[in-house]
Protein backbone atom coordinates (compact mmCIF):
# COMPACT_ATOMS: atom_id res chain seq x y z
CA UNK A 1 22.77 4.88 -7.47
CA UNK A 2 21.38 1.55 -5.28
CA UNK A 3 19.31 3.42 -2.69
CA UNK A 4 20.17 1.49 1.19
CA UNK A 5 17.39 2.07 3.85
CA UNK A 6 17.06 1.22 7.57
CA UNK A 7 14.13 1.24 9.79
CA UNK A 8 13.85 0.92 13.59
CA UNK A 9 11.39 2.18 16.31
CA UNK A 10 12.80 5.39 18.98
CA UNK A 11 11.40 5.93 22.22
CA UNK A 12 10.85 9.69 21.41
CA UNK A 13 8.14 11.79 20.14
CA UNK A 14 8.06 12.63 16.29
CA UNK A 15 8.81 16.32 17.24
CA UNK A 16 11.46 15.31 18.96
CA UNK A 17 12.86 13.13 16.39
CA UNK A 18 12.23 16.08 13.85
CA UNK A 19 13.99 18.42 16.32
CA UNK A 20 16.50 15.93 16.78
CA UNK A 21 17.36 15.55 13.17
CA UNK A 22 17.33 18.95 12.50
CA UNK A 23 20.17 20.34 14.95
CA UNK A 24 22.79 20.01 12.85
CA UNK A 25 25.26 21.95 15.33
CA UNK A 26 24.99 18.82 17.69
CA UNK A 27 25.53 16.30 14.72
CA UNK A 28 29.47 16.09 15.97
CA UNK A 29 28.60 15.39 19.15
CA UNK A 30 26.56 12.07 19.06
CA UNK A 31 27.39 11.14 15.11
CA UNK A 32 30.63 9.63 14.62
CA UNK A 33 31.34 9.96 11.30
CA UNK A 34 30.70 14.05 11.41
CA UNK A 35 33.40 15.92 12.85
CA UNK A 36 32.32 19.43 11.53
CA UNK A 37 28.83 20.92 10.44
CA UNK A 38 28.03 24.35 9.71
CA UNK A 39 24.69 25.86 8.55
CA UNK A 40 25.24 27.96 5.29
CA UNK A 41 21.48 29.34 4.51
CA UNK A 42 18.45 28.91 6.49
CA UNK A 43 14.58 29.33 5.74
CA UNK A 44 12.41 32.03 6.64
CA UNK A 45 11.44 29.53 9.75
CA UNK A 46 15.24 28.97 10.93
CA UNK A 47 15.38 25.32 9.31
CA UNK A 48 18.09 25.17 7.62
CA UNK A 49 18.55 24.96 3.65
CA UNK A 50 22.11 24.33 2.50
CA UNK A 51 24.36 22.44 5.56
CA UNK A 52 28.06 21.48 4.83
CA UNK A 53 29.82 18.26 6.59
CA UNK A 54 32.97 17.15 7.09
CA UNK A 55 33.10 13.52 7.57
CA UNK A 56 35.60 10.79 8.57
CA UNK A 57 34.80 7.88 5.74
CA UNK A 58 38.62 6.06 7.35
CA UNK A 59 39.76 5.80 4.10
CA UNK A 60 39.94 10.01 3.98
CA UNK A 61 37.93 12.72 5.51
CA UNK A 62 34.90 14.34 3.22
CA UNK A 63 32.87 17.32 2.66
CA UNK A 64 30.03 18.13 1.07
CA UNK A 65 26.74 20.48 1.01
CA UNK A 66 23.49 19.21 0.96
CA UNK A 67 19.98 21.10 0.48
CA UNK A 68 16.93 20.45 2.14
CA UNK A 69 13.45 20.43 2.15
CA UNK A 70 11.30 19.11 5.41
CA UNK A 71 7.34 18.22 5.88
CA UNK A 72 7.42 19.43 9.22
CA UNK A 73 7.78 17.33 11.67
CA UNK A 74 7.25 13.82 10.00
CA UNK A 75 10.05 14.27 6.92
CA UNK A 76 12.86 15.53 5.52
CA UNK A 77 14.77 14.90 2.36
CA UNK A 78 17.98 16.02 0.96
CA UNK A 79 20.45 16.31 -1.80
CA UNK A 80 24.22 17.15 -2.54
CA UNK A 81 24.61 20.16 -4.36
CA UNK A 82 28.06 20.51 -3.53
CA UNK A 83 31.12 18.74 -2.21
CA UNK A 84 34.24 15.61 -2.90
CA UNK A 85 30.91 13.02 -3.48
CA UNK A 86 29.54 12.38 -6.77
CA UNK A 87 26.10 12.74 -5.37
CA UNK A 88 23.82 12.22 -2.05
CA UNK A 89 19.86 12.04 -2.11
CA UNK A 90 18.37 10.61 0.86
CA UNK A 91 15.29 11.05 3.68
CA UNK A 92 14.31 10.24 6.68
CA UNK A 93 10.65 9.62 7.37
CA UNK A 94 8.99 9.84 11.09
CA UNK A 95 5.77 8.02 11.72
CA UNK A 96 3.76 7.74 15.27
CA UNK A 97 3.49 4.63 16.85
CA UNK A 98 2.47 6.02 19.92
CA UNK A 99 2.85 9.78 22.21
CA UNK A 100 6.84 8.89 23.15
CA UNK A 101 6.98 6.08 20.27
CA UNK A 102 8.29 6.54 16.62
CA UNK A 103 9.01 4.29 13.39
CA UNK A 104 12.07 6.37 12.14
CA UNK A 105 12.87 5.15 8.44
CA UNK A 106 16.20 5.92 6.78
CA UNK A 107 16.49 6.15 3.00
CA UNK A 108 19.83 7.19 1.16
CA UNK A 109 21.97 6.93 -2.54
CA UNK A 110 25.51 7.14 -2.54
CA UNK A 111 27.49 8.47 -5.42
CA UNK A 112 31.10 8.19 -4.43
CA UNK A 113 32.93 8.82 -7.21
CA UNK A 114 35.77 7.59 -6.16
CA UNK A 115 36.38 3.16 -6.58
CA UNK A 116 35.53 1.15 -4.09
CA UNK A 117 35.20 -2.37 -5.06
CA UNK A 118 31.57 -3.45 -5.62
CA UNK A 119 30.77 -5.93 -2.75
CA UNK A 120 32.52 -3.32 -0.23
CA UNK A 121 30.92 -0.51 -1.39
CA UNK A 122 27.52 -1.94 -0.59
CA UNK A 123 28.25 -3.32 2.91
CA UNK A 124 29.75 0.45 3.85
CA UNK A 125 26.92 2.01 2.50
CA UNK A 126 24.86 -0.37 4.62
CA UNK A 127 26.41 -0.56 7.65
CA UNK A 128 27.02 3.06 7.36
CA UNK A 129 23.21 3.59 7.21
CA UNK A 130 22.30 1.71 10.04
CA UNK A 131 24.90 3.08 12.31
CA UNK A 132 23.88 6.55 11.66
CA UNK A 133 20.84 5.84 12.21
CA UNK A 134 21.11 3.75 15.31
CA UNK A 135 23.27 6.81 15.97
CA UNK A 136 19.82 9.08 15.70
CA UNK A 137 18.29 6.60 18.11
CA UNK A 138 20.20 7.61 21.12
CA UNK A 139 20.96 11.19 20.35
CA UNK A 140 16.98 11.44 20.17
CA UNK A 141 16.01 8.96 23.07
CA UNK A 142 18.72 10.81 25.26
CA UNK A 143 17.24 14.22 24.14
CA UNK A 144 13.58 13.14 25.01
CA UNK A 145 14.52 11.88 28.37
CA UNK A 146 16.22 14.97 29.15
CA UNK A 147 12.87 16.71 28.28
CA UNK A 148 10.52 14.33 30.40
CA UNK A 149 13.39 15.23 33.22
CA UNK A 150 13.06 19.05 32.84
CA UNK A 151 9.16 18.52 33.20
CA UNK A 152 9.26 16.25 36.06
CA UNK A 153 11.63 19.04 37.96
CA UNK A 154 9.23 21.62 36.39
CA UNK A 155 6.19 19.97 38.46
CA UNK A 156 8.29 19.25 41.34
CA UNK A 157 9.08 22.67 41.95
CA UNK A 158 5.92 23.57 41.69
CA UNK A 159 4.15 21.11 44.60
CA UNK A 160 6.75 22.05 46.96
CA UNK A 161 5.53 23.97 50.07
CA UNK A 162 7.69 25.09 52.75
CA UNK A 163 5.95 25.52 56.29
């Protein structure tokens, strides 16, 4: 397995990023590829261990479970233990560039197990990563913004002084 990885910078927190990552309920609402996750075991700390996905690869539609373990909150790594693939290992890594600034880095292997011609294979599995991940970007940007917004309203409300 040829392991693909993508790195950019998110205007977001690492906790957020790590809480961002870590929802998979919302995964079908900002990833386009996912169009079903459920949780099938959890942790003792509500992270979740085993997830399964349903995704859209255009050629046919996927599932598979993967398990995984986190470094809370600046990594998590998985694995298929389930599922149409012939395996998945990947991780994402968050490091602090600054209080609202992180260098999110992407790693993943692909096992289809199904043919896809060489050449193609790679440039799916590439561009693939880096959508996903530019994917991430927003869903966590658009989260953390929604957070400084709730504060902002939270101070407001509280400076506010009727005569």
């Amino acid at each position: 397995m040829e392991q693909q990885e993508f790195t950019t910078e998110v205007d977001a927190s690492v906790p957020q990023c790590f809480a961002t990552i870590t929802d998979f309920d919302a995964y079908p609402d900002w990833f386009s590829t996912v169009e079903k996750t459920r949780v099938l075991e959890r942790y003792l700390n509500g992270l979740a261990k085993r997830v399964e996905l349903r995704v859209d690869m255009k050629l046919k539609s996927i599932r598979y479970v993967l398990e995984y373990e986190y470094h809370k909150p600046t990594n998590l790594t998985w694995k298929q233990v389930d599922g149409d693939l012939e395996a998945i290992e990947g991780a994402y890594v968050f490091e602090k560039l600054g209080p609202k600034r992180t260098r999110v880095t992407c790693r993943q292997a692909v096992a289809m197990g199904f043919w896809v011609p060489g050449p193609f294979r790679k440039i799916i599995e590439r561009q693939a990563l880096k959508q996903s991940v530019l994917e991430f970007k927003a869903a966590a940007e658009s989260a953390a913004k929604k957070a400084a917004s709730r504060r902002q309203k939270a101070k407001g409300k509280g400076m506010h002084h009727d005569d």
